[in-house]
PDB file of N, CA and C in Angstrom:
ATOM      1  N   UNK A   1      -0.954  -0.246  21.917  1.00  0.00           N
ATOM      2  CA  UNK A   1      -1.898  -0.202  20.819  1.00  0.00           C
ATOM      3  C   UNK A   1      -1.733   1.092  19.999  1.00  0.00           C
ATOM      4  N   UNK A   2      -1.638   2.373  20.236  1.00  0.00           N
ATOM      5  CA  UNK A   2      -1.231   3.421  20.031  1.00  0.00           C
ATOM      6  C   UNK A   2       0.049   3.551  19.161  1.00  0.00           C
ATOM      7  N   UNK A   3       0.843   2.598  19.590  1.00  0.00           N
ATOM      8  CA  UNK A   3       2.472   2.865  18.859  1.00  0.00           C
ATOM      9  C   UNK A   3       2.087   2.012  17.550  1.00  0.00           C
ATOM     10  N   UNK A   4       1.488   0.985  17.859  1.00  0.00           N
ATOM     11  CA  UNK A   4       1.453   0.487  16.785  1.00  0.00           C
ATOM     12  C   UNK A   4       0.186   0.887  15.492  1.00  0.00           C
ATOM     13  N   UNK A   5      -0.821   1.528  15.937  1.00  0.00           N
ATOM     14  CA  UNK A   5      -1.529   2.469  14.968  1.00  0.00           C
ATOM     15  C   UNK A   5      -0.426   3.438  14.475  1.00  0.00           C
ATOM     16  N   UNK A   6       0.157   3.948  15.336  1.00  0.00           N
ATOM     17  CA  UNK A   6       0.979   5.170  14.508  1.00  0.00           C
ATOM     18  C   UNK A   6       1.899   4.681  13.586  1.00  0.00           C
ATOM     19  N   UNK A   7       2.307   3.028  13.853  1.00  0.00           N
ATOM     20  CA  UNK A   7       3.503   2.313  13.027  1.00  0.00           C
ATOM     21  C   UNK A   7       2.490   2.408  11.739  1.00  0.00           C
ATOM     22  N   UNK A   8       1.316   1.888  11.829  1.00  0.00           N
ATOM     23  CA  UNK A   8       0.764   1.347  10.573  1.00  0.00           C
ATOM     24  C   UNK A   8      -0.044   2.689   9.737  1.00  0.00           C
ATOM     25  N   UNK A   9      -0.183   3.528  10.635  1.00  0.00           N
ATOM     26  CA  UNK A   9      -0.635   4.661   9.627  1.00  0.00           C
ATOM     27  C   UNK A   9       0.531   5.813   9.222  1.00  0.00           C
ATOM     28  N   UNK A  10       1.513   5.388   9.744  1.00  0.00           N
ATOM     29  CA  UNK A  10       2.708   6.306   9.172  1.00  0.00           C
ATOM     30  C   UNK A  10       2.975   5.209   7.785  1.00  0.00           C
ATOM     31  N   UNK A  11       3.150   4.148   7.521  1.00  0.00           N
ATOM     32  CA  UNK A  11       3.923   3.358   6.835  1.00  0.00           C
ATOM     33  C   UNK A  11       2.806   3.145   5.931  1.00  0.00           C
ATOM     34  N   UNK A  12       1.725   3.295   6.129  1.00  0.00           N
ATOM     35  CA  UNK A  12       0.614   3.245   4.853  1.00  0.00           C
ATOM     36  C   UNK A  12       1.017   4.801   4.000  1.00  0.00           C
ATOM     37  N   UNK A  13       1.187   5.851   5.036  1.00  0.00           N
ATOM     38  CA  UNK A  13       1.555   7.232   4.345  1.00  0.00           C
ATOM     39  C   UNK A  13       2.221   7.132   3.609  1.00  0.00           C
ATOM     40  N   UNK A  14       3.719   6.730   3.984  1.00  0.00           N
ATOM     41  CA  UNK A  14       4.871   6.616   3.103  1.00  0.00           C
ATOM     42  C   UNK A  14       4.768   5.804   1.697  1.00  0.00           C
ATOM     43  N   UNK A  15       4.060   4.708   2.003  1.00  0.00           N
ATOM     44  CA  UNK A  15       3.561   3.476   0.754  1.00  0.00           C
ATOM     45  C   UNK A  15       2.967   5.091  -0.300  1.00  0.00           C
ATOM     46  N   UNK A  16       1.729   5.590   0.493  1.00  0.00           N
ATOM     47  CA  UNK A  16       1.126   6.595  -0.658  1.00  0.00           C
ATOM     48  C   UNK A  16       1.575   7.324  -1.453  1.00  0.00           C
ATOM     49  N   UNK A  17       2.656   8.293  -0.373  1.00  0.00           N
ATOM     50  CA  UNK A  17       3.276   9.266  -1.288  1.00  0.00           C
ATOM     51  C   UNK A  17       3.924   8.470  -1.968  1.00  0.00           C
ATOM     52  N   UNK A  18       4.872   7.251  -1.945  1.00  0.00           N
ATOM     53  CA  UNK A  18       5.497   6.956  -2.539  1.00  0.00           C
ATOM     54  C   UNK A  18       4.844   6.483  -4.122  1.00  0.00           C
ATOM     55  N   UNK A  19       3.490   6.461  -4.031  1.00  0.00           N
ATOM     56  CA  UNK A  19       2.776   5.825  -5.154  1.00  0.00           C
ATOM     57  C   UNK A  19       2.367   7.206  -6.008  1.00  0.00           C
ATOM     58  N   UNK A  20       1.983   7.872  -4.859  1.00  0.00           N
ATOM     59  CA  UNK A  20       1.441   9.070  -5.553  1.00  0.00           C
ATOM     60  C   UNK A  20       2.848   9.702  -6.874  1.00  0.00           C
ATOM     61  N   UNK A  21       4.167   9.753  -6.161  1.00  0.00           N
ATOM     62  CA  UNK A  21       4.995  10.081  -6.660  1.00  0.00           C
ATOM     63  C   UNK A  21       5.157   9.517  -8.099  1.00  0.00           C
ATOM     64  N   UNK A  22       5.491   8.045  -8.103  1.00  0.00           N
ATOM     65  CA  UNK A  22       5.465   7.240  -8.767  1.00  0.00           C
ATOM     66  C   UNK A  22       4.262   7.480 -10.149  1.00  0.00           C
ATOM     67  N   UNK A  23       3.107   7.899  -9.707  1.00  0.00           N
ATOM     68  CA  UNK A  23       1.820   7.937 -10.856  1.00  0.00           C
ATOM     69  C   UNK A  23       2.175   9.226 -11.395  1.00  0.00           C
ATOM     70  N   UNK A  24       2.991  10.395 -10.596  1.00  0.00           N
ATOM     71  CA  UNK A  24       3.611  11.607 -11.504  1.00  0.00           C
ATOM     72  C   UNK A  24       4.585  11.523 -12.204  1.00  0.00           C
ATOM     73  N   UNK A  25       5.298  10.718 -12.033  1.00  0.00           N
ATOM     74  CA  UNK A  25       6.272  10.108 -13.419  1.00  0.00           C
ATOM     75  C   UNK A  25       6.083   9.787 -14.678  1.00  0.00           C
ATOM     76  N   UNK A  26       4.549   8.797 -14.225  1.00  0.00           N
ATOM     77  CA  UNK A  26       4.095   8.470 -15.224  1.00  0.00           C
ATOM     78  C   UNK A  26       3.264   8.889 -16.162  1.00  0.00           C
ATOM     79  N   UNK A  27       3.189  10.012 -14.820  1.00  0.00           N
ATOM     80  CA  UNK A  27       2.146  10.829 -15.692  1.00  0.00           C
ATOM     81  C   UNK A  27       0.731  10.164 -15.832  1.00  0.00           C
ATOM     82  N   UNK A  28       0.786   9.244 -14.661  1.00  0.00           N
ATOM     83  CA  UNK A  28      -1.429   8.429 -14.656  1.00  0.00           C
ATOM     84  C   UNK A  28      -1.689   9.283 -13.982  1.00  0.00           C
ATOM     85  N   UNK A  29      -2.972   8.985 -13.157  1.00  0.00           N
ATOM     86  CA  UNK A  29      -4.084   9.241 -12.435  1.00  0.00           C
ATOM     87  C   UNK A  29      -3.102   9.165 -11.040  1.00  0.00           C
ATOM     88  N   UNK A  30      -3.185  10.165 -10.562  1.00  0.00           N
ATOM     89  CA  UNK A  30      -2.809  10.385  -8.837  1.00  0.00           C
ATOM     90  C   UNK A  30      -3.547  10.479  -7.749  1.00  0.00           C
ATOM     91  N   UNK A  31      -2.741  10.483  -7.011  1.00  0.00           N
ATOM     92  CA  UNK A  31      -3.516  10.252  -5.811  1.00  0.00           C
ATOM     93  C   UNK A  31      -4.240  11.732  -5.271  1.00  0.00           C
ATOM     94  N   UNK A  32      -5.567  12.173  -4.606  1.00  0.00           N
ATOM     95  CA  UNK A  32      -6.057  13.440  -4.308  1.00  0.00           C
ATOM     96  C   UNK A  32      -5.138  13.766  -3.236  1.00  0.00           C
ATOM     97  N   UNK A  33      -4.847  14.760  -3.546  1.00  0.00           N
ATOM     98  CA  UNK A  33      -4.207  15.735  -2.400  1.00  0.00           C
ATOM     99  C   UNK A  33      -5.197  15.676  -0.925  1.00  0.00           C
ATOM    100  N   UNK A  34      -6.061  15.839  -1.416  1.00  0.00           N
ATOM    101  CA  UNK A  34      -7.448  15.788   0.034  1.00  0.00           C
ATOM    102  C   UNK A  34      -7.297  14.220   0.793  1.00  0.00           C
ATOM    103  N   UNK A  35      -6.659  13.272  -0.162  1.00  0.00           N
ATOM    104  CA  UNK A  35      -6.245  11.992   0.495  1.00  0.00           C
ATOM    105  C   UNK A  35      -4.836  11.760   1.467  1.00  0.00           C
ATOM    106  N   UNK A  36      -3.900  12.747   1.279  1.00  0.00           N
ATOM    107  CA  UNK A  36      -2.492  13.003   1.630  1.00  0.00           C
ATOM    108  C   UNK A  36      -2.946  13.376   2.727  1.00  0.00           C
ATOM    109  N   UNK A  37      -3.709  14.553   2.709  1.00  0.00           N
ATOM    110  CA  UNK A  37      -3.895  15.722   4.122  1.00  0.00           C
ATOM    111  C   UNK A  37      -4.601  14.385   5.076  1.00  0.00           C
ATOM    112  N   UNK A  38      -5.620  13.723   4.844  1.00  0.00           N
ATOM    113  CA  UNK A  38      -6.156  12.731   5.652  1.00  0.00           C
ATOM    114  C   UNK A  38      -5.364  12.160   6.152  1.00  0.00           C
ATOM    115  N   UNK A  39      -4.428  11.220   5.218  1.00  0.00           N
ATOM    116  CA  UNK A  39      -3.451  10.128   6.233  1.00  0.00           C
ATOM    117  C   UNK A  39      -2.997  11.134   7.131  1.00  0.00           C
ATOM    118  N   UNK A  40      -2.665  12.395   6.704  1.00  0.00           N
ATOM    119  CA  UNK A  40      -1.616  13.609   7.856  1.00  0.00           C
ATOM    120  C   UNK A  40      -2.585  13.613   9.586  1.00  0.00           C
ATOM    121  N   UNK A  41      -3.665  13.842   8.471  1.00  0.00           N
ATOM    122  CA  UNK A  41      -4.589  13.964   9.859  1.00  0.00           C
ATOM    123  C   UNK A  41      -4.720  13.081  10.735  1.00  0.00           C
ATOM    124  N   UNK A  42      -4.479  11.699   9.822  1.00  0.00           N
ATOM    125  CA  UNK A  42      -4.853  10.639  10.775  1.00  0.00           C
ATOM    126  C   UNK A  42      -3.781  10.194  11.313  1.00  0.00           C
ATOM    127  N   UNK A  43      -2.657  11.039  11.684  1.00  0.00           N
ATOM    128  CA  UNK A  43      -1.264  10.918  12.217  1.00  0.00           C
ATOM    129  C   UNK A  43       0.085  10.350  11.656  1.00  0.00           C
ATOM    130  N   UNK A  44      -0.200  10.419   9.930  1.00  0.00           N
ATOM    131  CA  UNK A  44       0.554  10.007   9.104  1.00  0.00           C
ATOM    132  C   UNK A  44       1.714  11.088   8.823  1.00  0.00           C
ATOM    133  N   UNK A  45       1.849  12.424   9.497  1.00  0.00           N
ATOM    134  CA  UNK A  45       2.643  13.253   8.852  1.00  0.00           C
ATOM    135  C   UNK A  45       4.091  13.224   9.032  1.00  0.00           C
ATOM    136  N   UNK A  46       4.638  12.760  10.224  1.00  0.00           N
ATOM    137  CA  UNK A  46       5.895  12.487  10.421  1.00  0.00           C
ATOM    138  C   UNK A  46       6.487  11.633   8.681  1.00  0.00           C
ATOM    139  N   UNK A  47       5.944  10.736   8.551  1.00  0.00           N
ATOM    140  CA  UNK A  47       6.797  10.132   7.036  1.00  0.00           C
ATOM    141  C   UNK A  47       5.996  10.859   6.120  1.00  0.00           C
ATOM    142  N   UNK A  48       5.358  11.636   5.805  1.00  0.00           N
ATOM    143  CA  UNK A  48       4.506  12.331   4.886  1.00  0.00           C
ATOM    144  C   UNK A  48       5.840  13.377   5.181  1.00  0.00           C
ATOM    145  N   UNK A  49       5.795  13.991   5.969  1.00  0.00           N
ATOM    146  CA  UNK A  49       7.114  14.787   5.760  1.00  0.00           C
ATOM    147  C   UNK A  49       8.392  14.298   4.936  1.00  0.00           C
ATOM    148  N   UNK A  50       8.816  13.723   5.512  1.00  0.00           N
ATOM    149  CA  UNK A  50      10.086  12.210   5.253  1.00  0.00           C
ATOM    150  C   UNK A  50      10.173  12.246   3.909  1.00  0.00           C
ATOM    151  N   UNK A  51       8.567  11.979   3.549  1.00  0.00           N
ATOM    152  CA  UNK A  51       8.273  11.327   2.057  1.00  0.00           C
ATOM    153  C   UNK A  51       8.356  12.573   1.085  1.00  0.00           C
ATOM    154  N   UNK A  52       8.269  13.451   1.659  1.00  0.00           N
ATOM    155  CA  UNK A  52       8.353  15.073   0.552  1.00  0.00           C
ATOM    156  C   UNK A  52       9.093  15.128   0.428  1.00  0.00           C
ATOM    157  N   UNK A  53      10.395  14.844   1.400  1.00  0.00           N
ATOM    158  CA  UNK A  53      12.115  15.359   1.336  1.00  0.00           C
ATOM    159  C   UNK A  53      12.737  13.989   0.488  1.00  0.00           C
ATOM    160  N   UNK A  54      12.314  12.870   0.540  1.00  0.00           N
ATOM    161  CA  UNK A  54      12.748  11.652   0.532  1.00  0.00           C
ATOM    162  C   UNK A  54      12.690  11.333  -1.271  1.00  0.00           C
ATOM    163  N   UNK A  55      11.177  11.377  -1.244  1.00  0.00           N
ATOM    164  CA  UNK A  55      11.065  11.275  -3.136  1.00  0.00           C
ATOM    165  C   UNK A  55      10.793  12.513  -3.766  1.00  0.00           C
ATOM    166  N   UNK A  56      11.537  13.702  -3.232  1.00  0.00           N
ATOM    167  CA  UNK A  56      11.273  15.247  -3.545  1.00  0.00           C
ATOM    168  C   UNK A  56      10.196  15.091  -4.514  1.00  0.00           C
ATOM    169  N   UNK A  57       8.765  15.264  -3.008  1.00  0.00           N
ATOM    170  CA  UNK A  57       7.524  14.935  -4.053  1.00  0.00           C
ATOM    171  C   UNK A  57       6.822  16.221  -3.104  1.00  0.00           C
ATOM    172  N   UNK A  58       6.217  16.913  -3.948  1.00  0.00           N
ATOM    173  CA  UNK A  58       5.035  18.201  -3.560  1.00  0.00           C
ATOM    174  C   UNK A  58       6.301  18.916  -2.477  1.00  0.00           C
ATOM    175  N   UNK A  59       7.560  18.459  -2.208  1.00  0.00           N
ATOM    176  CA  UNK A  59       7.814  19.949  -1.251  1.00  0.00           C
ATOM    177  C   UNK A  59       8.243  21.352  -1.917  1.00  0.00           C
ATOM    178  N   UNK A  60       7.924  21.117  -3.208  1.00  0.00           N
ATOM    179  CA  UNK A  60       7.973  22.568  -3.909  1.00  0.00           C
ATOM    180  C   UNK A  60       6.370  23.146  -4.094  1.00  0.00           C
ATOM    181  N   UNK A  61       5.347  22.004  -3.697  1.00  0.00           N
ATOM    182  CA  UNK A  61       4.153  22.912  -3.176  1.00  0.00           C
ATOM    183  C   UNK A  61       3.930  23.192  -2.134  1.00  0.00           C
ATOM    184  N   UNK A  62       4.014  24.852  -1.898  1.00  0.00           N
ATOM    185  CA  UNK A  62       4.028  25.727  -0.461  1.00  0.00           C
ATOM    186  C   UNK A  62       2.755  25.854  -0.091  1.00  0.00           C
ATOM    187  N   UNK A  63       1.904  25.968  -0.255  1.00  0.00           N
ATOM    188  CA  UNK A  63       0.662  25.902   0.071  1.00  0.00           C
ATOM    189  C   UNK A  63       0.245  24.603   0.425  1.00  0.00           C
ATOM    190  N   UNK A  64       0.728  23.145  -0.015  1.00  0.00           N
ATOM    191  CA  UNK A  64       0.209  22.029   0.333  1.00  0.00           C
ATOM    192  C   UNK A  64       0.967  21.785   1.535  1.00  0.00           C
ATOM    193  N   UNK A  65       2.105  22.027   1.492  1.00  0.00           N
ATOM    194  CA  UNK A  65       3.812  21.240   2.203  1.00  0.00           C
ATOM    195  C   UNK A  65       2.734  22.409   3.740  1.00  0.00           C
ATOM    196  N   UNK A  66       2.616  23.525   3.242  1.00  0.00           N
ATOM    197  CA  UNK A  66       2.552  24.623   4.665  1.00  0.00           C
ATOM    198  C   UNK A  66       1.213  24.017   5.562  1.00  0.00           C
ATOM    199  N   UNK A  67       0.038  23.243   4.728  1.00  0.00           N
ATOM    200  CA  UNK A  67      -0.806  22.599   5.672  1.00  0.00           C
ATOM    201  C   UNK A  67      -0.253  21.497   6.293  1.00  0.00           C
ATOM    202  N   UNK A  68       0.632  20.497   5.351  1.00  0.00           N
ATOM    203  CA  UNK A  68       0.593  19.498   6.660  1.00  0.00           C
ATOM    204  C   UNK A  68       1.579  20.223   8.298  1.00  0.00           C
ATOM    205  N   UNK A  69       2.449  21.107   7.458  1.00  0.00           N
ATOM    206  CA  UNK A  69       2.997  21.784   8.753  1.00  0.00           C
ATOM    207  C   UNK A  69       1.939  22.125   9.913  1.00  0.00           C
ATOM    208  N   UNK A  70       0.944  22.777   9.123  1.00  0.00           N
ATOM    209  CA  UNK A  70      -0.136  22.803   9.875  1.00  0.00           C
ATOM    210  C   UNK A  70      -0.798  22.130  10.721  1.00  0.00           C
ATOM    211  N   UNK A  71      -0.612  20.683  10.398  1.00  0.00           N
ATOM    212  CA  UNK A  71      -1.621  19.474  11.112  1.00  0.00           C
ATOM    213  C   UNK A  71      -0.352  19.038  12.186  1.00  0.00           C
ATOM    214  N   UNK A  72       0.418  18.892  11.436  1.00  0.00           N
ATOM    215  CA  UNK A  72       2.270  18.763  12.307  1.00  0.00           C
ATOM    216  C   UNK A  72       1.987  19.358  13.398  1.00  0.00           C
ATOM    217  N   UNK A  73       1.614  20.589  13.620  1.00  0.00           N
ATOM    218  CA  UNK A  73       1.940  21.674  14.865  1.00  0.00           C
ATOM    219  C   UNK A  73       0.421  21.418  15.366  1.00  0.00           C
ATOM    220  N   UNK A  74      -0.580  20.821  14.904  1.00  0.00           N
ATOM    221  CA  UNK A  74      -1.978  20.806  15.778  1.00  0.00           C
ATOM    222  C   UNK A  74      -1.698  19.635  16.491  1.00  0.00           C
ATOM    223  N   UNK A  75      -1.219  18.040  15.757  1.00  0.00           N
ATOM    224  CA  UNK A  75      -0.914  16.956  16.671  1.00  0.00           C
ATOM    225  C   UNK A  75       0.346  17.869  17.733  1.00  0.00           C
ATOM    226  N   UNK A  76       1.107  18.325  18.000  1.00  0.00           N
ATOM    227  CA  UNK A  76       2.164  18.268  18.834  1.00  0.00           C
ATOM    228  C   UNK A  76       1.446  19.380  19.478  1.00  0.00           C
ATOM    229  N   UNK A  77       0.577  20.272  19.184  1.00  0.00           N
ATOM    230  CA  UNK A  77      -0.168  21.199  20.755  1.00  0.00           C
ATOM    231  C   UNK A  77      -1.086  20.325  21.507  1.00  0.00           C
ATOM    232  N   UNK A  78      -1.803  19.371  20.860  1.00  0.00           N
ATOM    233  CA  UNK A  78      -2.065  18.603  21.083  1.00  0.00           C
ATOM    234  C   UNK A  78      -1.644  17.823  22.367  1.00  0.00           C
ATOM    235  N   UNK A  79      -0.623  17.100  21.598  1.00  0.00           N
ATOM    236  CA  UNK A  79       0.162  16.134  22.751  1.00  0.00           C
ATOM    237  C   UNK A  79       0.831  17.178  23.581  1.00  0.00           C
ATOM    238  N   UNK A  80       1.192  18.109  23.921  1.00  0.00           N
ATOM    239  CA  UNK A  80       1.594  19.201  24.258  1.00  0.00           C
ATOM    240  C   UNK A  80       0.626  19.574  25.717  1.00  0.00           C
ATOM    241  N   UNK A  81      -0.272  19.691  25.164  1.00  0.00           N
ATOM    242  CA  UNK A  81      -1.520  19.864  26.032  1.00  0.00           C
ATOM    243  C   UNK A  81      -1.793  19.014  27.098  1.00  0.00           C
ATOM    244  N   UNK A  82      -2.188  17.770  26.279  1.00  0.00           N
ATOM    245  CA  UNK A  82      -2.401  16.011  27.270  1.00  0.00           C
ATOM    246  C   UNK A  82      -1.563  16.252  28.413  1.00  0.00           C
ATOM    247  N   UNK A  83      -0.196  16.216  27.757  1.00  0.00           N
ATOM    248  CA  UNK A  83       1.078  15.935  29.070  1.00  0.00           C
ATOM    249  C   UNK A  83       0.929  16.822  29.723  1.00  0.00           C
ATOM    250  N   UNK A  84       1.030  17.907  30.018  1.00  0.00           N
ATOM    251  CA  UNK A  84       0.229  19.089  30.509  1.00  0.00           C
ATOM    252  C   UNK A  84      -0.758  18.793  31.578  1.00  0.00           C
ATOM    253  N   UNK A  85      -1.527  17.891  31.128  1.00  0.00           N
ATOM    254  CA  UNK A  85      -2.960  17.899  31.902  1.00  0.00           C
ATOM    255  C   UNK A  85      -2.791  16.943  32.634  1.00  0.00           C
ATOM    256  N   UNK A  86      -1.940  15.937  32.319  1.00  0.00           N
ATOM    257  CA  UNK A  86      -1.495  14.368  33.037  1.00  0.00           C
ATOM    258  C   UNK A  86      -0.348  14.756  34.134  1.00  0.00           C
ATOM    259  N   UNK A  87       0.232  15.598  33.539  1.00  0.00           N
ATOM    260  CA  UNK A  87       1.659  15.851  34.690  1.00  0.00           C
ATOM    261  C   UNK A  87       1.422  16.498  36.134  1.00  0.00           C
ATOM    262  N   UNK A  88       1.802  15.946  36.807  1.00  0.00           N
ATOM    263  CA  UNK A  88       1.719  16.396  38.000  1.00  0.00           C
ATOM    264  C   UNK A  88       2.735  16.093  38.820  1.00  0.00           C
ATOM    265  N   UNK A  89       2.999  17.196  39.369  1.00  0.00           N
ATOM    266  CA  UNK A  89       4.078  17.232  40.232  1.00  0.00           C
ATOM    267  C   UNK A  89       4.289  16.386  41.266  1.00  0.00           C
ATOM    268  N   UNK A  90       5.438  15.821  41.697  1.00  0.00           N
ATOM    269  CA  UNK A  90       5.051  15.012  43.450  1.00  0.00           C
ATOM    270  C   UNK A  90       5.517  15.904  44.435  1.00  0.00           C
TER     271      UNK A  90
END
Protein backbone atom coordinates (compact mmCIF):
# COMPACT_ATOMS: atom_id res chain seq x y z
CA UNK A 1 0.00 0.00 0.00
CA UNK A 2 2.88 2.31 0.75
CA UNK A 3 4.73 1.71 -2.66
CA UNK A 4 1.93 2.41 -4.29
CA UNK A 5 0.99 5.87 -2.47
CA UNK A 6 4.51 6.82 -3.17
CA UNK A 7 3.86 5.64 -7.03
CA UNK A 8 0.85 7.96 -7.10
CA UNK A 9 2.09 10.91 -5.21
CA UNK A 10 5.41 11.03 -6.95
CA UNK A 11 3.66 10.90 -10.49
CA UNK A 12 0.96 13.48 -9.51
CA UNK A 13 4.34 15.67 -8.60
CA UNK A 14 5.87 15.23 -11.82
CA UNK A 15 2.28 15.84 -13.78
CA UNK A 16 2.60 19.39 -11.56
CA UNK A 17 5.82 20.59 -12.14
CA UNK A 18 5.41 19.61 -15.41
CA UNK A 19 2.26 21.96 -15.66
CA UNK A 20 3.60 24.43 -13.52
CA UNK A 21 6.49 24.65 -16.08
CA UNK A 22 4.35 24.65 -18.93
CA UNK A 23 1.99 27.85 -17.42
CA UNK A 24 5.68 29.71 -17.31
CA UNK A 25 6.01 29.53 -20.90
CA UNK A 26 3.02 30.80 -21.27
CA UNK A 27 3.31 33.06 -19.17
CA UNK A 28 -0.60 32.16 -17.28
CA UNK A 29 -1.35 31.73 -13.83
CA UNK A 30 1.04 29.09 -12.03
CA UNK A 31 1.07 26.89 -9.84
CA UNK A 32 1.95 28.24 -5.80
CA UNK A 33 5.21 27.34 -4.85
CA UNK A 34 3.56 26.54 -1.24
CA UNK A 35 1.75 23.78 -3.51
CA UNK A 36 5.21 22.18 -4.87
CA UNK A 37 6.71 22.13 -1.22
CA UNK A 38 3.36 20.10 -0.19
CA UNK A 39 3.43 17.38 -2.83
CA UNK A 40 7.47 17.34 -1.50
CA UNK A 41 6.14 16.94 1.82
CA UNK A 42 3.76 14.56 1.01
CA UNK A 43 6.66 12.39 -0.40
CA UNK A 44 6.60 13.75 -3.86
CA UNK A 45 10.27 14.97 -3.91
CA UNK A 46 12.22 12.26 -5.50
CA UNK A 47 10.46 13.37 -9.17
CA UNK A 48 10.07 16.97 -7.91
CA UNK A 49 13.75 16.72 -8.00
CA UNK A 50 13.80 14.78 -11.46
CA UNK A 51 11.31 17.41 -12.54
CA UNK A 52 13.75 20.54 -11.76
CA UNK A 53 16.63 18.83 -13.67
CA UNK A 54 14.24 17.30 -16.27
CA UNK A 55 12.11 20.52 -17.48
CA UNK A 56 15.01 22.87 -16.04
CA UNK A 57 12.17 24.34 -13.99
CA UNK A 58 12.94 26.50 -10.55
CA UNK A 59 16.51 24.70 -10.23
CA UNK A 60 17.96 28.11 -10.71
CA UNK A 61 15.79 28.98 -7.58
CA UNK A 62 18.26 28.38 -4.60
CA UNK A 63 16.24 29.17 -1.97
CA UNK A 64 13.22 27.07 -3.29
CA UNK A 65 15.44 24.00 -4.95
CA UNK A 66 17.50 24.28 -1.10
CA UNK A 67 14.01 23.53 0.79
CA UNK A 68 12.93 20.66 -0.97
CA UNK A 69 16.59 19.43 -0.29
CA UNK A 70 15.44 20.13 2.92
CA UNK A 71 12.31 17.89 3.11
CA UNK A 72 14.65 15.30 0.90
CA UNK A 73 17.02 14.94 3.97
CA UNK A 74 13.96 15.06 6.71
CA UNK A 75 12.10 11.98 4.77
CA UNK A 76 15.53 9.96 4.60
CA UNK A 77 16.44 10.78 8.63
CA UNK A 78 13.38 9.78 8.89
CA UNK A 79 13.44 6.43 7.26
CA UNK A 80 16.90 6.40 8.60
CA UNK A 81 15.64 6.39 12.02
CA UNK A 82 12.54 3.68 11.57
CA UNK A 83 15.18 1.08 10.29
CA UNK A 84 17.15 1.90 13.15
CA UNK A 85 14.44 1.24 15.54
CA UNK A 86 13.12 -2.00 13.62
CA UNK A 87 16.63 -3.55 13.18
CA UNK A 88 17.72 -5.87 15.34
CA UNK A 89 20.34 -7.96 15.47
CA UNK A 90 20.05 -11.97 15.71
Amino acid sequence: MLLLYLALINLLTWHTWRLDKKYAVMREKRVPERTLLTLCVLGGWPFALIGAQVFRHKSSKKAFIHKVYLIAGFHVAILCATLLLLWRPV
